[in-house]
N, C-alpha and C. Protein backbone atom coordinates (compact mmCIF):
# COMPACT_ATOMS: atom_id res chain seq x y z
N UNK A 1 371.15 118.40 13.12
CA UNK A 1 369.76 118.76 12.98
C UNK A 1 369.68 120.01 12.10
N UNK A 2 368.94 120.01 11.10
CA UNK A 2 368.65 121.18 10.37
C UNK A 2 367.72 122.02 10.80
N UNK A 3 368.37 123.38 10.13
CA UNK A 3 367.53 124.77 10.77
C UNK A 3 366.06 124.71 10.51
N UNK A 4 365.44 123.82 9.38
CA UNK A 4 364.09 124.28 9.27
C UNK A 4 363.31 123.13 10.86
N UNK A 5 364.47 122.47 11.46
CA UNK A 5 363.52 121.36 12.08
C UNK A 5 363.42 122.07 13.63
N UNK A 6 365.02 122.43 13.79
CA UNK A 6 365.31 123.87 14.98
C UNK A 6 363.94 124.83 15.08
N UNK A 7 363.28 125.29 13.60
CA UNK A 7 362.67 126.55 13.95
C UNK A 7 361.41 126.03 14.38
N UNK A 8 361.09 124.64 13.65
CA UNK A 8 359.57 124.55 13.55
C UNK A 8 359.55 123.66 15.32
N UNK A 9 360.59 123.03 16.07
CA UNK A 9 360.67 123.21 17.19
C UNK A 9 360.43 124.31 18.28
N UNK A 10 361.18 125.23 17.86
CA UNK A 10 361.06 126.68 18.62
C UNK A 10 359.72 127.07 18.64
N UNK A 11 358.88 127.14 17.24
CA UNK A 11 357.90 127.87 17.31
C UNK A 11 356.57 126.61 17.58
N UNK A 12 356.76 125.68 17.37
CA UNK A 12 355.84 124.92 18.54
C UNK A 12 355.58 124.95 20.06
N UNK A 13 356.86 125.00 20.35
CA UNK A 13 356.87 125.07 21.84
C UNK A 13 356.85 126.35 22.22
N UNK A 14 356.61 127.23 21.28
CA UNK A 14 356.29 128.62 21.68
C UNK A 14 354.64 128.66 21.79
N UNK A 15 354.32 128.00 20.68
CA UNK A 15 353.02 128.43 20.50
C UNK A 15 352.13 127.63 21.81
N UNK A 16 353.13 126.10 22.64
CA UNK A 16 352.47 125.29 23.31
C UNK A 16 352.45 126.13 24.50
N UNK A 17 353.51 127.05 24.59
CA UNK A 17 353.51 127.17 25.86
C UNK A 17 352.80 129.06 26.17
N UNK A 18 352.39 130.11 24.78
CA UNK A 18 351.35 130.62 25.05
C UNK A 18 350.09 130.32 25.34
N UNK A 19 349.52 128.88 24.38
CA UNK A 19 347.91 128.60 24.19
C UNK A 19 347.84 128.03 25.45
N UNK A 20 348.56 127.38 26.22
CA UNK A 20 349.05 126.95 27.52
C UNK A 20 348.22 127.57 28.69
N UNK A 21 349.36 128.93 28.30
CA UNK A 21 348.67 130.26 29.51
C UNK A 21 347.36 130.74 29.50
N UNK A 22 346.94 130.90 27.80
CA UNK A 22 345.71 131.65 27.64
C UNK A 22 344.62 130.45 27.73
N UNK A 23 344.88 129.18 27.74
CA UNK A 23 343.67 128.51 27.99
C UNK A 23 343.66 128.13 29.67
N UNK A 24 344.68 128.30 30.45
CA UNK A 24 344.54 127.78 31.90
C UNK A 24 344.05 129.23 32.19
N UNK A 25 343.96 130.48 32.07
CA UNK A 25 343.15 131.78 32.59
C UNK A 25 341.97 131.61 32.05
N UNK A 26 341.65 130.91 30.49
CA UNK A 26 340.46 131.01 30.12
C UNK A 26 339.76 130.07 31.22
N UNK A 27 340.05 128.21 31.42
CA UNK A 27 339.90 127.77 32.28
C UNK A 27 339.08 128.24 33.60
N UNK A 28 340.32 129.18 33.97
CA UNK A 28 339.60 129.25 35.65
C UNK A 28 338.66 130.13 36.20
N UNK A 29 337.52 130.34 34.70
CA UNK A 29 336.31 130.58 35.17
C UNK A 29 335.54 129.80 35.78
N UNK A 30 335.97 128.16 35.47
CA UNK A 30 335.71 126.93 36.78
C UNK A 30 335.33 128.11 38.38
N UNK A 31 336.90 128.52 38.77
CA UNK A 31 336.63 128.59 40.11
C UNK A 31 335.05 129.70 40.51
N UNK A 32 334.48 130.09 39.49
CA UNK A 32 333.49 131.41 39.42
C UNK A 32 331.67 130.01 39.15
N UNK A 33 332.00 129.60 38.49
CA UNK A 33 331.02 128.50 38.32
C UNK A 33 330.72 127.44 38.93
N UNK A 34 330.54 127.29 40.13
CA UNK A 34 329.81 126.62 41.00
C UNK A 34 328.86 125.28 40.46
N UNK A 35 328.26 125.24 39.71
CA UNK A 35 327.60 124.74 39.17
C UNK A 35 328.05 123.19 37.85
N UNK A 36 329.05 124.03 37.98
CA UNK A 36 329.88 123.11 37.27
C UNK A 36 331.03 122.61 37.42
N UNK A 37 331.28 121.84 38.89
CA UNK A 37 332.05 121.28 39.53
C UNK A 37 331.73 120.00 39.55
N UNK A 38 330.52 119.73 39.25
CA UNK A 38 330.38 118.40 39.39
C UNK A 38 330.65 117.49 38.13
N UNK A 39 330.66 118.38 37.05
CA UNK A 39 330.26 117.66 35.74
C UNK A 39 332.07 118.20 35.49
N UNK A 40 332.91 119.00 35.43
CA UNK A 40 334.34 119.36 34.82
C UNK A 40 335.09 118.75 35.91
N UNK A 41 334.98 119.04 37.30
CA UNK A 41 336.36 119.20 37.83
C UNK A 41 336.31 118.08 38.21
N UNK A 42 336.63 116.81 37.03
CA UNK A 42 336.93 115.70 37.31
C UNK A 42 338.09 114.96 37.93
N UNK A 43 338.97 115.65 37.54
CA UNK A 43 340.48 115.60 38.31
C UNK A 43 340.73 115.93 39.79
N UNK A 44 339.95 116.78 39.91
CA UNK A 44 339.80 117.30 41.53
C UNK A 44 338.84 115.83 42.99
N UNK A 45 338.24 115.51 41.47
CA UNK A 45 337.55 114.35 41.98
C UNK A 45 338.28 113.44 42.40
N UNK A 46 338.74 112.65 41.36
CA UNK A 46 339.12 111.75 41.49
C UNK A 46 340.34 112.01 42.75
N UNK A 47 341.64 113.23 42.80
CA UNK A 47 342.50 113.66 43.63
C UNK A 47 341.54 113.55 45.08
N UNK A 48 340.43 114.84 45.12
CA UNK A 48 340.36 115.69 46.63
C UNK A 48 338.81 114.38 47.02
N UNK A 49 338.07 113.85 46.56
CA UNK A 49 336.71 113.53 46.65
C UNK A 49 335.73 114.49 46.26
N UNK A 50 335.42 114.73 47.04
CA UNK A 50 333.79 115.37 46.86
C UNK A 50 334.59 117.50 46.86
N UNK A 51 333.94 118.47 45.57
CA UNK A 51 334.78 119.43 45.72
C UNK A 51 334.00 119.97 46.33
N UNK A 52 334.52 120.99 47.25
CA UNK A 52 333.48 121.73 48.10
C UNK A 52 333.90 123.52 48.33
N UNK A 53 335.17 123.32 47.60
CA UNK A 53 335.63 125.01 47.46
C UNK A 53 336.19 125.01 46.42
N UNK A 54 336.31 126.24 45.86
CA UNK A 54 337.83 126.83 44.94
C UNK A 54 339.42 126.14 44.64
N UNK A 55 339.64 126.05 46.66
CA UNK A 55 340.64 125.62 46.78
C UNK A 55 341.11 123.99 46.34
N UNK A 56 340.01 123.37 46.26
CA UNK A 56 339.62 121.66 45.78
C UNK A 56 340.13 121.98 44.20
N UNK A 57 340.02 122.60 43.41
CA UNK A 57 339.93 122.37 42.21
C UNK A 57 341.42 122.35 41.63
N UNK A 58 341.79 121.51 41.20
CA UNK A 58 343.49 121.56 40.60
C UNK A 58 343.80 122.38 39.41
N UNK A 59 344.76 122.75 38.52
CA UNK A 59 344.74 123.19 37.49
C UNK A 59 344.50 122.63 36.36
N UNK A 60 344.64 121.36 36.25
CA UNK A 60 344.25 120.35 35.20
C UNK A 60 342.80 120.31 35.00
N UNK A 61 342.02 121.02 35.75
CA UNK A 61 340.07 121.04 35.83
C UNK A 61 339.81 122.10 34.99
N UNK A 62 341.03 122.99 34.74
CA UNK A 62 341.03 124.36 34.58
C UNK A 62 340.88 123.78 32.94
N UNK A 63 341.95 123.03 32.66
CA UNK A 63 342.29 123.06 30.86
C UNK A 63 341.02 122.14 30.43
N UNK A 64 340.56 121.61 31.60
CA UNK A 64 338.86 120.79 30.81
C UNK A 64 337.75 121.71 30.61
N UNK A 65 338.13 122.59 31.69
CA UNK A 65 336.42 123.77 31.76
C UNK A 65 336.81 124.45 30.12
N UNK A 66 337.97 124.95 29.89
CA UNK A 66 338.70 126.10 28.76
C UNK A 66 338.18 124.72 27.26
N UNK A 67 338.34 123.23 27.60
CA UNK A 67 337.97 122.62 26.37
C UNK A 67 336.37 122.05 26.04
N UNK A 68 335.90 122.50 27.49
CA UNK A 68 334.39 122.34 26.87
C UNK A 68 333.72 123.80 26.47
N UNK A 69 333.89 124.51 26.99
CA UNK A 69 333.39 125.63 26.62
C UNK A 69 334.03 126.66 25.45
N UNK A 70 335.53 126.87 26.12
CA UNK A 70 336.19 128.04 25.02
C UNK A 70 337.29 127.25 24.44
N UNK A 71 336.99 126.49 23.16
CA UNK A 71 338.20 125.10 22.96
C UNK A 71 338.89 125.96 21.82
N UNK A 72 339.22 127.07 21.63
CA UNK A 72 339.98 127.42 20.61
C UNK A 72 341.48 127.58 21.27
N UNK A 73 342.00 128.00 22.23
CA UNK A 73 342.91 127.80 22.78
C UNK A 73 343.56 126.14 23.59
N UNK A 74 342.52 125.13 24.00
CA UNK A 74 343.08 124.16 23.82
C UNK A 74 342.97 123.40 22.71
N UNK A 75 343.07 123.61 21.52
CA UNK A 75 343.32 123.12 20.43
C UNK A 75 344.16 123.99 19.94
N UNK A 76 344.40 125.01 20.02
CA UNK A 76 346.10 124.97 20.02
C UNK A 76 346.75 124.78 20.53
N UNK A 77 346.71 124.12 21.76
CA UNK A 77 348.00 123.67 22.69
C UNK A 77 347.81 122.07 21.63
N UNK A 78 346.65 121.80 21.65
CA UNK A 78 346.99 120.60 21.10
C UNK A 78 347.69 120.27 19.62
N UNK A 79 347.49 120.80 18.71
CA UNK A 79 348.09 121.05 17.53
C UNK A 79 349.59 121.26 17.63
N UNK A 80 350.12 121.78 18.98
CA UNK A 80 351.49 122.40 19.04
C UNK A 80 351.93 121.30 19.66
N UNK A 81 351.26 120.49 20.43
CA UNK A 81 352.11 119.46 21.22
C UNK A 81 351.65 118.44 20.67
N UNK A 82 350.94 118.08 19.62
CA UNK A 82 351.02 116.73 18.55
C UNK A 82 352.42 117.02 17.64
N UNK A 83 352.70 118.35 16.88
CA UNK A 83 353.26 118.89 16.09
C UNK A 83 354.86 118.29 16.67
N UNK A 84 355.06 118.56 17.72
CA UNK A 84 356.15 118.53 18.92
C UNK A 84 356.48 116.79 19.20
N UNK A 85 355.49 116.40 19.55
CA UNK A 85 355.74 114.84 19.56
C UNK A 85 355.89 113.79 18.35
N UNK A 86 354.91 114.71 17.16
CA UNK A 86 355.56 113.56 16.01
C UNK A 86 357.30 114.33 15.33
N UNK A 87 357.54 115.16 15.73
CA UNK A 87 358.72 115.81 15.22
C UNK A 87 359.62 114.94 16.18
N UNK A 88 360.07 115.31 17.21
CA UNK A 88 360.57 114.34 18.39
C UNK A 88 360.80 113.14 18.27
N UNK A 89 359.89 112.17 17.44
CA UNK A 89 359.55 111.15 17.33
C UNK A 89 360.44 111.05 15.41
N UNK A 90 360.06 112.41 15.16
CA UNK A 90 360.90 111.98 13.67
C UNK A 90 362.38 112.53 13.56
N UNK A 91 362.43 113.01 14.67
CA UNK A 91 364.50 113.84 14.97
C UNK A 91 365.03 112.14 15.18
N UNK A 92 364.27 111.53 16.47
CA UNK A 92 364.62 110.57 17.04
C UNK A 92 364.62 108.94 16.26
N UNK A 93 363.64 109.22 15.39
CA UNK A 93 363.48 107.75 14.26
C UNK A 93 363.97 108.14 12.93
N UNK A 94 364.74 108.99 12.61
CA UNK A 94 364.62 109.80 11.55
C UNK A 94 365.76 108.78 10.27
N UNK A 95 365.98 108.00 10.67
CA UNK A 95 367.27 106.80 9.59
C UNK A 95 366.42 105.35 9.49
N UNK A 96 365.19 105.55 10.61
CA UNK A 96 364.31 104.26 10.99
C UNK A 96 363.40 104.08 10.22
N UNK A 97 363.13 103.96 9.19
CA UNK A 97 361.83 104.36 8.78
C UNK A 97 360.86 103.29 9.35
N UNK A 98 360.94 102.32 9.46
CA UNK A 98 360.07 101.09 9.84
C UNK A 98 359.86 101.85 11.50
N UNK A 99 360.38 102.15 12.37
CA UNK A 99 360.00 102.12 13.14
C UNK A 99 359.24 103.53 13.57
N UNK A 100 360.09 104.91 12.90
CA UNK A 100 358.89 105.55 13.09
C UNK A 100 357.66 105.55 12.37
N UNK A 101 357.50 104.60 11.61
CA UNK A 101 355.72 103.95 11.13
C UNK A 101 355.32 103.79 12.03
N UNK A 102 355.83 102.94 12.94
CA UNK A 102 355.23 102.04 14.23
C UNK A 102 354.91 103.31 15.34
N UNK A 103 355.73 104.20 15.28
CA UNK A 103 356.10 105.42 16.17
C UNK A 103 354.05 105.83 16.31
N UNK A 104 354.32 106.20 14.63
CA UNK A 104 353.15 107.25 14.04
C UNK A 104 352.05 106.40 13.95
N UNK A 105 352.08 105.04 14.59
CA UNK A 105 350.76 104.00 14.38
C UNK A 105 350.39 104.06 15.64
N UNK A 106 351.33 104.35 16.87
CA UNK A 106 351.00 104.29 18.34
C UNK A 106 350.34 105.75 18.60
N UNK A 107 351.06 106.64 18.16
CA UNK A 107 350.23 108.45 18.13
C UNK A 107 349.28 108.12 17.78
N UNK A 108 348.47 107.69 16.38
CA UNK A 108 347.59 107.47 16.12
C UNK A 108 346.52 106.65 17.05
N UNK A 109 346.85 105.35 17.24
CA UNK A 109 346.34 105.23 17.99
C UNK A 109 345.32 105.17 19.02
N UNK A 110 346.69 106.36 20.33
CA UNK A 110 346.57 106.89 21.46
C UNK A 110 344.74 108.07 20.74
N UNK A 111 345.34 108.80 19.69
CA UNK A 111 344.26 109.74 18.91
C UNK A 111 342.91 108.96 19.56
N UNK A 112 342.99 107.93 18.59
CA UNK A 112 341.60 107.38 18.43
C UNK A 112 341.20 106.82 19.81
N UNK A 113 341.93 106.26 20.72
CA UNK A 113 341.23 105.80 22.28
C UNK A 113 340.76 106.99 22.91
N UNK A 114 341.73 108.68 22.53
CA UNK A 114 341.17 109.45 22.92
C UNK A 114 340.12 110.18 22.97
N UNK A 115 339.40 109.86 21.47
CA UNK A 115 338.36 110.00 21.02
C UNK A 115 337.57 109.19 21.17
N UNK A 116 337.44 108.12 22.07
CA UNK A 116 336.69 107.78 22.33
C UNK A 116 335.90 108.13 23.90
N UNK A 117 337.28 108.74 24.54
CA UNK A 117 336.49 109.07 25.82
C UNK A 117 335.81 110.36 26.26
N UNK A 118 335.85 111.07 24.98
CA UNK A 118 334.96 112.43 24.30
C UNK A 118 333.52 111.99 23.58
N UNK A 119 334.34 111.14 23.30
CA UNK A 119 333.04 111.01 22.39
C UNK A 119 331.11 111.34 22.46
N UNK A 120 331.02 111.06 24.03
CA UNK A 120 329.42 111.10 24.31
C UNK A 120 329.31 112.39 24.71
N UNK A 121 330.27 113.64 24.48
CA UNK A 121 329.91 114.82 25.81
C UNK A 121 329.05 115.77 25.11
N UNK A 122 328.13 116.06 25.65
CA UNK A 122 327.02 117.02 25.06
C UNK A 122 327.96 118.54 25.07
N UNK A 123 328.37 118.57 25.47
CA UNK A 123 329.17 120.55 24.75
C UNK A 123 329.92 120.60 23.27
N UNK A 124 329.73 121.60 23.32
CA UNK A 124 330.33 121.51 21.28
C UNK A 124 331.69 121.64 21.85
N UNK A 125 332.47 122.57 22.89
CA UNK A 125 334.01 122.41 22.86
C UNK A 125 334.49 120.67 23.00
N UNK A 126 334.05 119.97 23.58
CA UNK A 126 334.42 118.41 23.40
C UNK A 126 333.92 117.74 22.55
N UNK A 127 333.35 118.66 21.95
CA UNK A 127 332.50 117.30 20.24
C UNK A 127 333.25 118.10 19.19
N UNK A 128 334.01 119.28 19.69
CA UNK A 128 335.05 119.78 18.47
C UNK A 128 335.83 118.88 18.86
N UNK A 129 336.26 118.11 20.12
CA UNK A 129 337.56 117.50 19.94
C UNK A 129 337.59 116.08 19.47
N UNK A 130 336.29 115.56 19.86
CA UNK A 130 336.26 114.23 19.39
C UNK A 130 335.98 114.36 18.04
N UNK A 131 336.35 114.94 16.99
CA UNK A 131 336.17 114.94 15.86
C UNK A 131 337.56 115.84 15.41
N UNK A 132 338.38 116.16 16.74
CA UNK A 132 339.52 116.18 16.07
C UNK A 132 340.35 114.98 16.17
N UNK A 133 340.46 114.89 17.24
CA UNK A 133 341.13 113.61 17.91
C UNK A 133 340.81 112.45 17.38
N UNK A 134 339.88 112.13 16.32
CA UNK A 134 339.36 111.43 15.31
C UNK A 134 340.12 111.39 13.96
N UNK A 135 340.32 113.00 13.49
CA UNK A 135 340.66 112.81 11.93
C UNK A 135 342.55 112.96 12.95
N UNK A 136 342.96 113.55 13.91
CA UNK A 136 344.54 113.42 13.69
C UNK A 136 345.12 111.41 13.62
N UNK A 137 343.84 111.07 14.29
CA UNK A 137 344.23 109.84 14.75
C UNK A 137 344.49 108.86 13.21
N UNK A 138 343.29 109.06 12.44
CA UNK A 138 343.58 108.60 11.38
C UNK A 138 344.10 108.92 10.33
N UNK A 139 344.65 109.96 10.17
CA UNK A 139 345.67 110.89 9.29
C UNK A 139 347.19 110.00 9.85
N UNK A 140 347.26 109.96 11.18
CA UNK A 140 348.82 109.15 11.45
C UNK A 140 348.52 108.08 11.05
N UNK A 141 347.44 107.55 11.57
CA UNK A 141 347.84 106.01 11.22
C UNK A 141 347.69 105.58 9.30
N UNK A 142 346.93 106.32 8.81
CA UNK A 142 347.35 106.59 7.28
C UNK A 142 348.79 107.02 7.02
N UNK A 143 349.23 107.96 7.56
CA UNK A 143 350.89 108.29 6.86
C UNK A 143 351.38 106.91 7.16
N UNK A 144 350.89 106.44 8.91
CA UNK A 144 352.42 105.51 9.11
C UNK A 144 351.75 104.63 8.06
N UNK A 145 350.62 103.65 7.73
CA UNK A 145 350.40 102.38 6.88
C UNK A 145 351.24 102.90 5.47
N UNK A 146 351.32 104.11 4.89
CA UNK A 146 351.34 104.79 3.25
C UNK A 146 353.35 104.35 3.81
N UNK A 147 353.62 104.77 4.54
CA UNK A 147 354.83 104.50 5.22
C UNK A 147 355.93 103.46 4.89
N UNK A 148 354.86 102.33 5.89
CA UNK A 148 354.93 101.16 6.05
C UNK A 148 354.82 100.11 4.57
N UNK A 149 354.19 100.91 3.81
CA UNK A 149 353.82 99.71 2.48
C UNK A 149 354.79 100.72 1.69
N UNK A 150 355.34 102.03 1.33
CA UNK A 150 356.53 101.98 0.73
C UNK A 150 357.57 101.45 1.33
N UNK A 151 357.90 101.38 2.38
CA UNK A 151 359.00 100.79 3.13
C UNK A 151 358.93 99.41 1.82
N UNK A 152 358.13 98.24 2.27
CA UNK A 152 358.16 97.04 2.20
C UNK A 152 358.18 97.00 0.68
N UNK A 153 357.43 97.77 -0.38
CA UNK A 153 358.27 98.03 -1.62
C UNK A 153 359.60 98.24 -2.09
N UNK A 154 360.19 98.90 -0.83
CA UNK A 154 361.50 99.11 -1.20
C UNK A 154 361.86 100.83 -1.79
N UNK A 155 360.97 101.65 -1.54
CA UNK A 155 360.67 102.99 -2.20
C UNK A 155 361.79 103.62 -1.24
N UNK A 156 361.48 103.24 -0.10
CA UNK A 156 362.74 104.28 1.20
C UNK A 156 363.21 103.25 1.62
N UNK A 157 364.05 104.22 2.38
CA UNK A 157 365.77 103.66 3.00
C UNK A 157 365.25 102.84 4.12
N UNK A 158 365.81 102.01 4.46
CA UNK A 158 365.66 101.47 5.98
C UNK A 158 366.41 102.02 7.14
């Protein structure tokens, strides 16, 4: 594995695992907002039923409250852990080319189903994401097709 793939590893999972911290504290202004337990702490839902304290709310409610409201920190976790999974995906397919197309057609994808279950939310932190989770989705599945049709030209290696 080469050093430039080592670093840009390191400093992803650096950056995943600060925006990490600073969006689960941004987050757990949940437990202070009352009011908005019914509409975020969906996870708590579906886990505890009906939330009725602090203690009901999981941490995963935390990184939804931090992406509807203050989404600059979960969009960098997300940027760092897309960054992380198509790298992973290209250490690991990296002699394949046909298949990490297929790799970068399933990321993609996953993008676009994700954007779809954003899609209707009235807060601008989740209508920033469904309009990210939109263009990453079709940016992969463009590299992998641009990919996929040099492959079958014969331009790269198999």
């Amino acid at each position: 594995m080469s050093f430039k793939i080592i670093i840009q590893l390191g400093l992803a999972a650096i950056f995943l695992i600060l925006s990490t911290g600073a969006a689960w504290y941004e987050g757990s202004a949940i437990l202070e907002n009352h009011w908005e337990w019914e509409h975020t702490a969906i996870f708590s839902q579906i886990t505890n039923g009906q939330v009725g304290s602090q203690h009901d709310i999981l941490s995963i409610d935390h990184f939804l409250y931090a992406a509807k409201f203050a989404p600059a920190f979960p969009l960098l976790m997300l940027f760092s852990a897309t960054h992380l999974i198509i790298l992973v995906g290209y250490i690991l397919l990296k002699r394949r080319d046909r298949a990490f197309s297929y790799y970068l057609s399933g990321v993609g994808a996953v993008f676009l189903i994700s954007s779809g279950f954003v899609s209707k939310s009235p807060t601008t932190g989740l209508k920033i994401f469904f309009v990210t989770f939109l263009l990453i989705g079709i940016v992969a599945l463009a590299i992998a097709l641009y990919r996929f049709l040099n492959n079958k030209t014969g331009l790269t290696s198999t």
